[in-house]
N, C-alpha and C. Protein backbone atom coordinates (compact mmCIF):
# COMPACT_ATOMS: atom_id res chain seq x y z
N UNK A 1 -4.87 5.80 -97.65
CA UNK A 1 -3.46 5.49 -97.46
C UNK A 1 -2.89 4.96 -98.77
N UNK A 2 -1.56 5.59 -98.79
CA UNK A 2 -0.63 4.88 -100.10
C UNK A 2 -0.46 3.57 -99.90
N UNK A 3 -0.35 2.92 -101.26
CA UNK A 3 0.19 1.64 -100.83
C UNK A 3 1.62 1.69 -100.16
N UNK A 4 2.61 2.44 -100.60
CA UNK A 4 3.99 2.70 -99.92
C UNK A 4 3.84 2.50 -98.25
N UNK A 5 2.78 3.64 -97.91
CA UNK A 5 2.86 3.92 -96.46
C UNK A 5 1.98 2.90 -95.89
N UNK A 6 1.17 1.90 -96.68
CA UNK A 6 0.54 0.58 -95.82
C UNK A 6 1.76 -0.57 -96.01
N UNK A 7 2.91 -0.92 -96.55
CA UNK A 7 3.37 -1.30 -96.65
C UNK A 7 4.64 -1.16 -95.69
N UNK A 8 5.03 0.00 -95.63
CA UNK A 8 5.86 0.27 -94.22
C UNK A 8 5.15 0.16 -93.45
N UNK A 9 3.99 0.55 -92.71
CA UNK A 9 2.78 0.00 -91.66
C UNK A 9 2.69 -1.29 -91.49
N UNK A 10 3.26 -1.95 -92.13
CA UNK A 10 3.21 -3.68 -92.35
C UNK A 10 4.30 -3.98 -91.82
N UNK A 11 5.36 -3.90 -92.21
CA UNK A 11 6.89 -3.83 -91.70
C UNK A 11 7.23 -3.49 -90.20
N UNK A 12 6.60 -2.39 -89.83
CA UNK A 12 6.09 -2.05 -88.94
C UNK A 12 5.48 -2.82 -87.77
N UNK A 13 4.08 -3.10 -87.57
CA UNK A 13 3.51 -4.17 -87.39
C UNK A 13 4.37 -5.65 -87.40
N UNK A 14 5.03 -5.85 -87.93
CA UNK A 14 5.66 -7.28 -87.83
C UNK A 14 6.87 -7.01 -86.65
N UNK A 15 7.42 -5.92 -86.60
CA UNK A 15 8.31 -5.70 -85.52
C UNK A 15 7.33 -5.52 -83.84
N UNK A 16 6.16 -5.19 -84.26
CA UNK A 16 5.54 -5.10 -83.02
C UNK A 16 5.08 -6.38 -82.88
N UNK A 17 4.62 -7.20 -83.47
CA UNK A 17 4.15 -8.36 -82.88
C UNK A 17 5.56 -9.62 -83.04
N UNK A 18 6.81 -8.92 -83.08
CA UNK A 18 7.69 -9.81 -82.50
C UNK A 18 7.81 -9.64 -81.17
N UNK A 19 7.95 -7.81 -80.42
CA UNK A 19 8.40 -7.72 -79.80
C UNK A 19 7.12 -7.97 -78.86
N UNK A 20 6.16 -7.73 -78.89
CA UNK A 20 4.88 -8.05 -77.71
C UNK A 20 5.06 -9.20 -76.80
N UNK A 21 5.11 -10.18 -77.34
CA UNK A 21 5.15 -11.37 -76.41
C UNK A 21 6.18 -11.31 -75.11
N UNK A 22 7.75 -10.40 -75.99
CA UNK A 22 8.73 -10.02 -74.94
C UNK A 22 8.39 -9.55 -74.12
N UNK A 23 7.58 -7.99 -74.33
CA UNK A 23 7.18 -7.11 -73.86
C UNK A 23 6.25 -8.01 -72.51
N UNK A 24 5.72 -8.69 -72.81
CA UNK A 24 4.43 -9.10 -72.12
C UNK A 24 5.38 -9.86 -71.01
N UNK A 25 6.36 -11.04 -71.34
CA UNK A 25 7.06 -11.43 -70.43
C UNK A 25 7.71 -10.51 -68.99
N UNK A 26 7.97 -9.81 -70.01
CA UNK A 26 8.93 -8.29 -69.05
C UNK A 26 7.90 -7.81 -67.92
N UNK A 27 6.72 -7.78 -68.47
CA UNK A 27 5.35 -7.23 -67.76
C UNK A 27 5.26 -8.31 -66.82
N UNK A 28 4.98 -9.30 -67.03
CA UNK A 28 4.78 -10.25 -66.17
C UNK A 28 6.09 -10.11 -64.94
N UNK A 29 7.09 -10.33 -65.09
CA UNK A 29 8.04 -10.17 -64.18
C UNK A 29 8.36 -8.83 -63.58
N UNK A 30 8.12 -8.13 -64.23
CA UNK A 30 8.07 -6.62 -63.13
C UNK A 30 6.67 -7.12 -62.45
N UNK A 31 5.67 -7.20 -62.62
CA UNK A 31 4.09 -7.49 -62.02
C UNK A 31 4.35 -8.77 -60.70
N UNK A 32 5.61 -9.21 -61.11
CA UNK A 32 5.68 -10.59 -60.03
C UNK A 32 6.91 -10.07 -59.32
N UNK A 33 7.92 -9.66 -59.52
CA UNK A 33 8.95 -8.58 -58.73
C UNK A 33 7.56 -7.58 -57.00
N UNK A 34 7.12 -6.89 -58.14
CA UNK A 34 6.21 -5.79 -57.24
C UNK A 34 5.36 -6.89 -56.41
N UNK A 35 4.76 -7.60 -56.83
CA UNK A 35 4.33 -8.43 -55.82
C UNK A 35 4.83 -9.16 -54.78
N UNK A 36 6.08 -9.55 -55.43
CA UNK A 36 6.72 -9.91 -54.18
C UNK A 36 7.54 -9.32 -53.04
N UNK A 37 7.63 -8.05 -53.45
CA UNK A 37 7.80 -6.71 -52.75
C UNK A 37 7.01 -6.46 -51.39
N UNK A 38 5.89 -6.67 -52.26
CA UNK A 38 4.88 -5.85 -51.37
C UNK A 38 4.80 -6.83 -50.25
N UNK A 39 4.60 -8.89 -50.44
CA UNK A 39 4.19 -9.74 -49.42
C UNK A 39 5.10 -9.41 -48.59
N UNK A 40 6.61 -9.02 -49.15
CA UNK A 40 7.91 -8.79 -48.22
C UNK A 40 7.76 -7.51 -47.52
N UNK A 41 6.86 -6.82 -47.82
CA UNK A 41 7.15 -5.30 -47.34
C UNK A 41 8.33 -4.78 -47.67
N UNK A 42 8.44 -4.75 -49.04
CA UNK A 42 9.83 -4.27 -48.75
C UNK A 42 9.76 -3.39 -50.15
N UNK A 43 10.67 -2.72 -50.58
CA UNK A 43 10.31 -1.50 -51.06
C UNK A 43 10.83 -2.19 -52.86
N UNK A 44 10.27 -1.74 -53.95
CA UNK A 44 10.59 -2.15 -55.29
C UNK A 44 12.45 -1.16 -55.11
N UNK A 45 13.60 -1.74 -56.05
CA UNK A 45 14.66 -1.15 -55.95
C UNK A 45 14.40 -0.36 -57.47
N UNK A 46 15.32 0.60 -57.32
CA UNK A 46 15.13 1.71 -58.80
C UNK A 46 15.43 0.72 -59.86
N UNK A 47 16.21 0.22 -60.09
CA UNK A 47 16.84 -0.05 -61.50
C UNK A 47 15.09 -0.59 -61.82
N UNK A 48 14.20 -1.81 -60.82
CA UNK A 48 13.16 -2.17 -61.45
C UNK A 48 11.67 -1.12 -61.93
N UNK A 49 11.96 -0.03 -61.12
CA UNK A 49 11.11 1.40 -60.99
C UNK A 49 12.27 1.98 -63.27
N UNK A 50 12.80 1.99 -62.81
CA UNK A 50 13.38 2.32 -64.69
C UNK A 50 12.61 0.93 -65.33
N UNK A 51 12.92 -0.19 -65.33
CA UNK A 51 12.68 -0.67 -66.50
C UNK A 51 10.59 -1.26 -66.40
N UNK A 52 10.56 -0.40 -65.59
CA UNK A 52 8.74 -0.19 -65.38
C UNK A 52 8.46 0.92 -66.31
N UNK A 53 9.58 1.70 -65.65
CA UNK A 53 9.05 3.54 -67.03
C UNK A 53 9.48 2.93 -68.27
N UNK A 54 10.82 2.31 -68.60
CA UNK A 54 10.78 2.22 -70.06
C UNK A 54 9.90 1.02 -70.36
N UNK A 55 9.07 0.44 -70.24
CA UNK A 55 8.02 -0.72 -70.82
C UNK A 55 6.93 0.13 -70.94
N UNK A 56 6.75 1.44 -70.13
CA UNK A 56 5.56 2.21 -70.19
C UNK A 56 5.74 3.26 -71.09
N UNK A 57 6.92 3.42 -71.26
CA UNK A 57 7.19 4.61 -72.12
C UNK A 57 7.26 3.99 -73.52
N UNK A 58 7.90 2.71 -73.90
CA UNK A 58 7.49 1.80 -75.52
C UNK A 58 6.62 1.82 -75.69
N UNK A 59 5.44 1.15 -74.93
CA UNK A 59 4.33 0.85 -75.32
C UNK A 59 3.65 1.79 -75.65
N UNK A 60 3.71 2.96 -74.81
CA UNK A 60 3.20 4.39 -74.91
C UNK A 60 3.24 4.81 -76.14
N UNK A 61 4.58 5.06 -76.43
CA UNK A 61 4.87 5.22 -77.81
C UNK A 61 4.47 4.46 -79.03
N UNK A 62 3.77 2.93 -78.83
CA UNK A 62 3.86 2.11 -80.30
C UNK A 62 2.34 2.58 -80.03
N UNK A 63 1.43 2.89 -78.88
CA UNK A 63 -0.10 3.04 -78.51
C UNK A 63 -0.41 4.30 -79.27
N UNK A 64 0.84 5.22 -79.22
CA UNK A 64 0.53 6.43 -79.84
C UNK A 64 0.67 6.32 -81.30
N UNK A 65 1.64 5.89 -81.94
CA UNK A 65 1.74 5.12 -83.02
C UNK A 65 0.78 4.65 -84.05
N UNK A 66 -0.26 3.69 -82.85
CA UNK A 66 -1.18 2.76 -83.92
C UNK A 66 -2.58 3.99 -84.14
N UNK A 67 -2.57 4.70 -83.11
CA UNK A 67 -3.77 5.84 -82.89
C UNK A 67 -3.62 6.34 -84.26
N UNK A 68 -2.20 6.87 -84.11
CA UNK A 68 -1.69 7.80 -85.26
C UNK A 68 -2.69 7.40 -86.57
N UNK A 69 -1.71 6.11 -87.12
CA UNK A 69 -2.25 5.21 -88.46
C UNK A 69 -3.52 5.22 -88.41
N UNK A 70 -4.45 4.58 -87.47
CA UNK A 70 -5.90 4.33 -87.62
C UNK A 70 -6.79 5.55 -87.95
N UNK A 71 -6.01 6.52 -87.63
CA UNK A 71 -6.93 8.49 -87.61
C UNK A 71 -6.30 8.44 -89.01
N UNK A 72 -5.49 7.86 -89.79
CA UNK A 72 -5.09 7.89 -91.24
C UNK A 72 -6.00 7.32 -92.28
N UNK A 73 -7.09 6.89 -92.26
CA UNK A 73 -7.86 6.54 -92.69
C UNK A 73 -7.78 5.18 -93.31
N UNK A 74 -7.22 4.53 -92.48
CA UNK A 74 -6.69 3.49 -92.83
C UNK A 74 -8.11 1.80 -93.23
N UNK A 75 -8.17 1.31 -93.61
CA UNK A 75 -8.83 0.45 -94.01
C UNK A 75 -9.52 -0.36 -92.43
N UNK A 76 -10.43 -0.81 -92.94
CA UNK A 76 -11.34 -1.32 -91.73
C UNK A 76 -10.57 -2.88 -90.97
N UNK A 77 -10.11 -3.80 -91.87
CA UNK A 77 -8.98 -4.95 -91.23
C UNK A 77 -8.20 -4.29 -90.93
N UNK A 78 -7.33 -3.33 -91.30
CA UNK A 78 -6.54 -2.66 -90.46
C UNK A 78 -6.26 -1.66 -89.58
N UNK A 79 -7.80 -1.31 -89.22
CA UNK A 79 -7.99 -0.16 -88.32
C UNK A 79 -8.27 -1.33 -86.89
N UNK A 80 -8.76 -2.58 -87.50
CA UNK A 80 -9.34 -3.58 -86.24
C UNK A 80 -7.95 -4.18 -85.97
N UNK A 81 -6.92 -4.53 -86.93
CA UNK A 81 -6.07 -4.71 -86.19
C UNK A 81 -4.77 -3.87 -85.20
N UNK A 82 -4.73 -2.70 -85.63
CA UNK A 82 -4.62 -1.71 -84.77
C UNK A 82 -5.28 -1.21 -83.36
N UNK A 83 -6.44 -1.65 -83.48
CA UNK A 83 -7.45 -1.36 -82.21
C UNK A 83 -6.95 -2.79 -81.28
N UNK A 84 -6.31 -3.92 -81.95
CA UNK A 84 -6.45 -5.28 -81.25
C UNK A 84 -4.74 -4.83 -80.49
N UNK A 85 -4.10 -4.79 -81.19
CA UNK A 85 -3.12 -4.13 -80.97
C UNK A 85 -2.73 -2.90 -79.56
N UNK A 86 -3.16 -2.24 -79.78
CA UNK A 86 -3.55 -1.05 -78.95
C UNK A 86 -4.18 -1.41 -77.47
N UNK A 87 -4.93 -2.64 -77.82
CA UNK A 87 -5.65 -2.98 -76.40
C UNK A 87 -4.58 -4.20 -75.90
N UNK A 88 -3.87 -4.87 -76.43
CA UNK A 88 -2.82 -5.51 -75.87
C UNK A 88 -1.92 -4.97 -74.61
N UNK A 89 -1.34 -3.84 -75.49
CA UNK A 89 -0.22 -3.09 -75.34
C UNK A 89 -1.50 -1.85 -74.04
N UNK A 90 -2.14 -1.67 -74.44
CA UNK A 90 -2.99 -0.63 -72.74
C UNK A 90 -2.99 -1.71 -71.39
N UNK A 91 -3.27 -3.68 -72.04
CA UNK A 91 -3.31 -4.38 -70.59
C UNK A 91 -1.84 -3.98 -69.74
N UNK A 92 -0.86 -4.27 -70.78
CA UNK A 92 0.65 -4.04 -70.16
C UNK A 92 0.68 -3.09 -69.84
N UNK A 93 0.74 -1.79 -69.71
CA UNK A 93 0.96 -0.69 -69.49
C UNK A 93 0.16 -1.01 -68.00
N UNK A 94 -1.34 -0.72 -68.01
CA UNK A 94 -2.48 -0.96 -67.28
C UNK A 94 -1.73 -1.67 -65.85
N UNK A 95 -1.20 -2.62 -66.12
CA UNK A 95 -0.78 -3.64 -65.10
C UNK A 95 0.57 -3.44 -64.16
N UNK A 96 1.74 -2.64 -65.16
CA UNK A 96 2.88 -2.70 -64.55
C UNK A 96 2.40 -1.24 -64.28
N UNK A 97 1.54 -0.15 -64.28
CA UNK A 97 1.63 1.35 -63.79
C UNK A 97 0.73 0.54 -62.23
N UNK A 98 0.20 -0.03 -62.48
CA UNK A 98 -0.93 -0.40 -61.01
C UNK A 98 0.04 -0.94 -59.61
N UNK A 99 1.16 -1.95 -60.69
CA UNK A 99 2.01 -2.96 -59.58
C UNK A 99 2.86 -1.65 -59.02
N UNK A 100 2.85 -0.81 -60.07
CA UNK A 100 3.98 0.62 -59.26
C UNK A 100 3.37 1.48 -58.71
N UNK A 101 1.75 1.45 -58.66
CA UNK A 101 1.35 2.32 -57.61
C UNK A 101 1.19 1.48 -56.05
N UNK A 102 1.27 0.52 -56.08
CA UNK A 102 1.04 -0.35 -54.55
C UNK A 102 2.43 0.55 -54.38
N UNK A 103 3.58 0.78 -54.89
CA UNK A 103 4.74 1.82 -53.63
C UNK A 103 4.72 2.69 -53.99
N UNK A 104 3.67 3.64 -54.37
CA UNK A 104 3.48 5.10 -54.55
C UNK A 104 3.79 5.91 -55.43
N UNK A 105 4.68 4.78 -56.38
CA UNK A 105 4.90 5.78 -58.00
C UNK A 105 3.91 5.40 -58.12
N UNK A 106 4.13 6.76 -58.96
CA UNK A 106 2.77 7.46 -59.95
C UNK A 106 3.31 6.91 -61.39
N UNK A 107 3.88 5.49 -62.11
CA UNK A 107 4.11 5.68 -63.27
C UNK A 107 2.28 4.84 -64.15
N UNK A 108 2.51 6.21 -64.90
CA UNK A 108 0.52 6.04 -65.39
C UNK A 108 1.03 5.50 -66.58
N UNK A 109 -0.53 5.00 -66.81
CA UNK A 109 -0.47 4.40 -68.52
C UNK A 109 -2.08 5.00 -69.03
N UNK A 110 -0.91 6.03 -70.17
CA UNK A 110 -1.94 7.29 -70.42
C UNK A 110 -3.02 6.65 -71.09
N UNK A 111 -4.02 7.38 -70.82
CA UNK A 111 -5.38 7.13 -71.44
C UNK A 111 -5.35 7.87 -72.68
N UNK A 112 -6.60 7.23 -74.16
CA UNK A 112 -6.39 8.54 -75.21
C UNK A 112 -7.02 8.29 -75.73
């Protein structure tokens, strides 16, 4: 890797580990929404079924992202922090596709 393109990879990276913690909050409250759905029997409403796909569809995208860089031959601290990364962002995914299968969406969190 260029230094240019580890350096935007850096820039990069700092926008993802601002937004994670958000991300993770968001997860948590769709994960506690669906749960409380379900004790209610009562059905998740769409708008929370959308902002389940788009947390699955970011993450998706920054997961595909870090894959990308690390198959770049990127340096060993930064292939581990990409891998640390990557497994963050699969729990979230992992968690809010599961809370949306207890009502029968299918929203997955792709494997790769």
């Amino acid at each position: 890797m260029e230094k240019a393109q580890i350096d935007d990879i850096n820039l990069q990276i700092l926008k993802l580990r601002t937004a994670l913690p958000i991300w993770g909050v968001e997860a948590n409250d769709l994960v506690e929404l669906a749960r409380n759905a379900e004790r209610a029997a009562a059905t998740i409403d769409e708008r929370t079924m959308q902002r389940m796909r788009g947390l699955i569809e970011t993450t998706t995208g920054w997961h595909n992202t870090l894959l990308y860089w690390e198959e770049q031959d990127a340096a060993p601290a930064l292939s581990a922090d990409f891998r640390v990364l990557r497994g963050s962002l699969d729990a979230m995914r992992k968690e809010v596709a599961n809370a949306a299968a207890v009502f029968g969406s299918k929203l997955e969190a792709p494997h790769r």
